[in-house]
C-alpha atoms as a PDB file:
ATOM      1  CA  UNK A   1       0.000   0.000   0.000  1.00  0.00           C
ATOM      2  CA  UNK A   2       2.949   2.436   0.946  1.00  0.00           C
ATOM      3  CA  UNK A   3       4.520   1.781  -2.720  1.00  0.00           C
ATOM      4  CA  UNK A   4       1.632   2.455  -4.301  1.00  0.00           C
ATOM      5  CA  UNK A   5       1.033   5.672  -2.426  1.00  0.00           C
ATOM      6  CA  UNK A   6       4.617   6.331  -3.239  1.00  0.00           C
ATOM      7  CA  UNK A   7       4.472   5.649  -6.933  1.00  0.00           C
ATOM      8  CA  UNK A   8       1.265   8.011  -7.144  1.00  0.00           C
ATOM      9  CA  UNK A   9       2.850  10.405  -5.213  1.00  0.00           C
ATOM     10  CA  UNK A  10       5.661  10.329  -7.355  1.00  0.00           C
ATOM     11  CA  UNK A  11       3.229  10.564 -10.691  1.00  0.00           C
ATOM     12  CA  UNK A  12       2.097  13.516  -9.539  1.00  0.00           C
ATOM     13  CA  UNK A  13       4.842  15.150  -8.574  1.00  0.00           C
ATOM     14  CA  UNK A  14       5.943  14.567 -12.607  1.00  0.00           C
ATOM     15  CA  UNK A  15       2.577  15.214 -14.161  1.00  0.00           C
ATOM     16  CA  UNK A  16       2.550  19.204 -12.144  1.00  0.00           C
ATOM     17  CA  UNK A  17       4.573  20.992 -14.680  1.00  0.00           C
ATOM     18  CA  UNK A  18       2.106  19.348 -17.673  1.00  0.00           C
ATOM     19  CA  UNK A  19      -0.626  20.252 -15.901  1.00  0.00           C
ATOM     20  CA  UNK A  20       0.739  23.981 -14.791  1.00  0.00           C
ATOM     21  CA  UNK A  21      -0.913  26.197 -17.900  1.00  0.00           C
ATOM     22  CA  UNK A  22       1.107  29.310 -19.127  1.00  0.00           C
ATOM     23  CA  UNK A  23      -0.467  32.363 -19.091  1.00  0.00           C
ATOM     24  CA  UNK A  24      -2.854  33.121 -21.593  1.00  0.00           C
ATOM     25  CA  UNK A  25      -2.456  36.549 -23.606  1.00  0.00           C
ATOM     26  CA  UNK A  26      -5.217  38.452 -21.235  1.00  0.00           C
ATOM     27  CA  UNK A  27      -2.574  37.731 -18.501  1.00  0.00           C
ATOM     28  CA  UNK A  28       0.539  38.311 -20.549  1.00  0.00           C
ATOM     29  CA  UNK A  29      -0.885  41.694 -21.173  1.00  0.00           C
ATOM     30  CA  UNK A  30      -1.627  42.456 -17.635  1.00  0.00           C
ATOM     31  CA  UNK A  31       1.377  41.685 -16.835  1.00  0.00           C
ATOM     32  CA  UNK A  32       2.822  44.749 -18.959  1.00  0.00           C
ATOM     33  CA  UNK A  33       0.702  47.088 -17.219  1.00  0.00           C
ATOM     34  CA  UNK A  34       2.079  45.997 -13.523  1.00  0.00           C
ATOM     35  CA  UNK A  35       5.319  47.075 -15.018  1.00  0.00           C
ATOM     36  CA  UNK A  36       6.821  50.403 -14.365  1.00  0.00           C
ATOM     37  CA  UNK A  37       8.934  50.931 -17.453  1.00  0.00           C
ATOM     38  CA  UNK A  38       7.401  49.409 -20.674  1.00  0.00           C
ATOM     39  CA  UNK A  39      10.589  50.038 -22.694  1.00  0.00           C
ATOM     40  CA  UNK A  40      11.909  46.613 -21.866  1.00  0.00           C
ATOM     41  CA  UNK A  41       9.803  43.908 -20.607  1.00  0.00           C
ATOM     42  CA  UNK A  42       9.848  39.848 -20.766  1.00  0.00           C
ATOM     43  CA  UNK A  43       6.469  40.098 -22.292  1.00  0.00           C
ATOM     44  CA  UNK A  44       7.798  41.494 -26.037  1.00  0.00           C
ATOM     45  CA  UNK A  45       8.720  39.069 -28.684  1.00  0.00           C
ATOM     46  CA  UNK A  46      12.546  39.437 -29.620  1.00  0.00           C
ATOM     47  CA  UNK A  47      11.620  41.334 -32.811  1.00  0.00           C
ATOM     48  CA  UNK A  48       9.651  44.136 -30.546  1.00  0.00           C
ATOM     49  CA  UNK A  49      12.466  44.024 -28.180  1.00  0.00           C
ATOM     50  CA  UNK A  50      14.729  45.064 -30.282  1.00  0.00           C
ATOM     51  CA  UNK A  51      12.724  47.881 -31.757  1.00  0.00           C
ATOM     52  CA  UNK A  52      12.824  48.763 -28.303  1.00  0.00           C
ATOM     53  CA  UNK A  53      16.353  48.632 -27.768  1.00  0.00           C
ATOM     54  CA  UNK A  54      17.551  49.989 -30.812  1.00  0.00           C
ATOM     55  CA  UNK A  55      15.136  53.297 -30.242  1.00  0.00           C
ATOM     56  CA  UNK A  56      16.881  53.487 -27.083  1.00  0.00           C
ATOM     57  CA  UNK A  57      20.419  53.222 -28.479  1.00  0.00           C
ATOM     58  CA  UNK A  58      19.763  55.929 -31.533  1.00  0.00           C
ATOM     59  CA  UNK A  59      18.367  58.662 -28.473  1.00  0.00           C
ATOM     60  CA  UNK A  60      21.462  57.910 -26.827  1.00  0.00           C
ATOM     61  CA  UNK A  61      20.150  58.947 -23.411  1.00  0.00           C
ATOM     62  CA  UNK A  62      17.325  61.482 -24.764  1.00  0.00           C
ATOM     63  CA  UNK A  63      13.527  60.892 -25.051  1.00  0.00           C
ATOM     64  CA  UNK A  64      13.583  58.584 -28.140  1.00  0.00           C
ATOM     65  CA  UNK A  65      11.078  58.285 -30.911  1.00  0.00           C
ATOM     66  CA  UNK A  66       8.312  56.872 -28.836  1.00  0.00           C
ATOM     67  CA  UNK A  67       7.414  60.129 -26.328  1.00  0.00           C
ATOM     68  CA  UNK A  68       4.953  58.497 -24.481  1.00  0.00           C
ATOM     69  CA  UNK A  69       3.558  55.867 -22.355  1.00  0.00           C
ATOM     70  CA  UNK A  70       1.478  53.659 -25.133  1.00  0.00           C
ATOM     71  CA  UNK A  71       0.266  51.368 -22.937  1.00  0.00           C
ATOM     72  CA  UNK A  72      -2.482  54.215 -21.526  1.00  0.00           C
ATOM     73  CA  UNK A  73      -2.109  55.898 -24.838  1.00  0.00           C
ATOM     74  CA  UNK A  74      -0.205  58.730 -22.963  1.00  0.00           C
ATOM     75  CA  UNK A  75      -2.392  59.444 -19.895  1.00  0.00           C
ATOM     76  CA  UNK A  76       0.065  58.986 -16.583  1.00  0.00           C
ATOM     77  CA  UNK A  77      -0.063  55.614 -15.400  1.00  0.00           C
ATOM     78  CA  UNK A  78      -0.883  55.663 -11.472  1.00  0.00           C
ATOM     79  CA  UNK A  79      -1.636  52.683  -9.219  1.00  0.00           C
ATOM     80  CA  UNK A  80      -5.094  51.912  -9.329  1.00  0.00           C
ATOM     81  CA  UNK A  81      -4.409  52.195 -13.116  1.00  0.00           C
ATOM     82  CA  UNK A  82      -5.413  48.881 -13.713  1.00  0.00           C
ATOM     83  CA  UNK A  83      -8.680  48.315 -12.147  1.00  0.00           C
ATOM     84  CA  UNK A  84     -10.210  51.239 -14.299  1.00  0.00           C
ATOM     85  CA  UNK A  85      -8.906  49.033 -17.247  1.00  0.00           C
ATOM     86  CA  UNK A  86     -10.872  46.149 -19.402  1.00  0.00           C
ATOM     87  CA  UNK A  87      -9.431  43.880 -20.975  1.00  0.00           C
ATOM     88  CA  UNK A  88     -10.438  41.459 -23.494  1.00  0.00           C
ATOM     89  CA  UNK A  89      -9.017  38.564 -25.340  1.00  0.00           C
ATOM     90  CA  UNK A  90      -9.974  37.503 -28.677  1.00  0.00           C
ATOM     91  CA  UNK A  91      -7.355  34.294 -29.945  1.00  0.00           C
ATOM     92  CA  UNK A  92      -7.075  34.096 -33.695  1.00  0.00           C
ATOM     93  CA  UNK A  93      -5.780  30.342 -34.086  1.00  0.00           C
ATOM     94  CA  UNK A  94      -3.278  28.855 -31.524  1.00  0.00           C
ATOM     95  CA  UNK A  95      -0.792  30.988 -32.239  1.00  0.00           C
ATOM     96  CA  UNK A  96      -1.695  34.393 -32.869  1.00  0.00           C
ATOM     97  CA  UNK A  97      -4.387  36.406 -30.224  1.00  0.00           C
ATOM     98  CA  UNK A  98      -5.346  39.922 -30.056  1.00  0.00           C
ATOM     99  CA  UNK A  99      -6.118  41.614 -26.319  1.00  0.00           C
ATOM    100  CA  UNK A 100      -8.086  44.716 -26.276  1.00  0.00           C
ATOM    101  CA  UNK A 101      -7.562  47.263 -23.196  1.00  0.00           C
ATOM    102  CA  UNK A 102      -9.771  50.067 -23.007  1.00  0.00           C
ATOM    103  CA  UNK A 103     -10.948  52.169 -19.810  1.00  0.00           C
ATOM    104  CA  UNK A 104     -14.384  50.610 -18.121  1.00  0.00           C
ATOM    105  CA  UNK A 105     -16.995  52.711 -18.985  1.00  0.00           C
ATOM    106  CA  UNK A 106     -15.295  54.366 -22.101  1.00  0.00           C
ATOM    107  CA  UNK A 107     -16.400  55.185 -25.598  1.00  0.00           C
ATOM    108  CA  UNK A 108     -13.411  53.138 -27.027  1.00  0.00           C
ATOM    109  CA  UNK A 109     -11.771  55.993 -28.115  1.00  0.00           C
ATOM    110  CA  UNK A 110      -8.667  55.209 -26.380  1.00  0.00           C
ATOM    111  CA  UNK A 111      -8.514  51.598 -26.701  1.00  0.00           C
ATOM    112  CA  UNK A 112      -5.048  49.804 -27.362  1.00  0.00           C
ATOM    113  CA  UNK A 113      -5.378  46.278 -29.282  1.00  0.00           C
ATOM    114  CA  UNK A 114      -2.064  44.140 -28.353  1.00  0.00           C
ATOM    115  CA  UNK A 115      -0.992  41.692 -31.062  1.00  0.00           C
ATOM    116  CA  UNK A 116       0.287  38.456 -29.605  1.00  0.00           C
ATOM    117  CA  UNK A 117       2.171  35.462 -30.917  1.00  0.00           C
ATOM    118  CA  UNK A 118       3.803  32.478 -29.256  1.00  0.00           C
ATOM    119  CA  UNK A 119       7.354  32.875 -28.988  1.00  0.00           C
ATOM    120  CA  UNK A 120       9.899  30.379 -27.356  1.00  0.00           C
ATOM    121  CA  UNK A 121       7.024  28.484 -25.832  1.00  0.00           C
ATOM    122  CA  UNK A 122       4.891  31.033 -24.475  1.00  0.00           C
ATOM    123  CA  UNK A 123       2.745  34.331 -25.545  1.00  0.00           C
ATOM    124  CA  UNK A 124       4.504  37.715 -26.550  1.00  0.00           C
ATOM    125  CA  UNK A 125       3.165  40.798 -27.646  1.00  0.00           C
ATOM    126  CA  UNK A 126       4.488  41.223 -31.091  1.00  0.00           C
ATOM    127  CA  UNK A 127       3.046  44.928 -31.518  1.00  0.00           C
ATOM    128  CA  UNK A 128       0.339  47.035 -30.007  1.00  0.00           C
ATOM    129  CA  UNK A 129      -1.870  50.270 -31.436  1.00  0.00           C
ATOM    130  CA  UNK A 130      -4.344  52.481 -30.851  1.00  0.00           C
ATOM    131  CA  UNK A 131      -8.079  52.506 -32.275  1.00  0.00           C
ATOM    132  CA  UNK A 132     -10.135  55.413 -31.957  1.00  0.00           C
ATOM    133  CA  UNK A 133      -9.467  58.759 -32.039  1.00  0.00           C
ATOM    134  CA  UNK A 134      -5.655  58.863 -31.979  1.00  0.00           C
ATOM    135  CA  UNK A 135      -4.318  56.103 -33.806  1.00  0.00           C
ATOM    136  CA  UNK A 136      -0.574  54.695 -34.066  1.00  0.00           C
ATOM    137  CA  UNK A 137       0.928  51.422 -34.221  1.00  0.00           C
ATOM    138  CA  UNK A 138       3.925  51.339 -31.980  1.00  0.00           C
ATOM    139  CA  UNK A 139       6.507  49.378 -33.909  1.00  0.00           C
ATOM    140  CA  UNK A 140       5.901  52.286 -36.284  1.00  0.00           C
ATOM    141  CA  UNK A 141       6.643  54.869 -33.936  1.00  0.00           C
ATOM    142  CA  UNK A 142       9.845  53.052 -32.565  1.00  0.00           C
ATOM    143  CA  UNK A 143      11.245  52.861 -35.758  1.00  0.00           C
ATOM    144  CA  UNK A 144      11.210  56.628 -36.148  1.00  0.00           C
ATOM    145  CA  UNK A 145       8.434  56.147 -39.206  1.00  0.00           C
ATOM    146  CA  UNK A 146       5.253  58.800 -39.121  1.00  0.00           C
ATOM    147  CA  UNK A 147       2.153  57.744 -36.508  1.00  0.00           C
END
């Protein structure tokens, strides 16, 4: 009886990780808003990383080509940010998914629409932009090319 208790034990133990799910793109994208710097985050894939980084490198210390904080569409972020924030997930085939984020209660005119992908085994956002009123697509802006 102890070796079988043992053995399931043990089956368990190995089945965990299988049965631990990733993060879905809702939660990838929350995650970027719990973040106080968006210019470099786990959450982009390599290619938006980089777009990132190389922005950086070319302002050499300055405010670079992207001026403002996309992720609220350049209202200050403050810390009950979040919880004033919707978010919904729309998957377009198991490897691409789109999350919407737009103020509760709002017109939509602010909304951001995150483009995710699955990247070295998990989701990334691959680019994000704005709907609405102001509209931009950020890899766009961080490559220095007109909003």
């Amino acid at each position: 009886m102890k070796k079988t208790a043992l053995a399931l034990g043990l089956l368990a133990l190995g089945l965990a990780p299988a049965l631990a799910a990733e993060p879905g793109p809702e939660a990838v994208v929350k995650k970027l808003y719990a973040e106080p710097h968006p210019n470099h985050s786990a959450v982009y894939t390599k290619r938006l990383q980089s777009l990132f980084d190389a922005d950086a490198k070319q302002a050499n210390g300055a405010t670079g080509n992207l001026d403002f904080d996309f992720r609220l569409n350049g209202e200050p972020m403050k810390p009950d940010t979040v919880k004033a924030l919707t978010f919904k997930e729309a998957t377009e085939g198991k490897d691409q998914a789109k999350v919407t984020v737009e103020r509760k209660g709002g017109d939509g005119s602010k909304s951001i629409v995150y483009d995710l992908v699955r990247e070295d085994g998990g989701w990334k956002v691959s680019d994000a932009h704005a709907i609405g009123d102001q509209k931009w697509q950020l890899s766009t802006i961080l490559k220095g090319e007109a909003r």
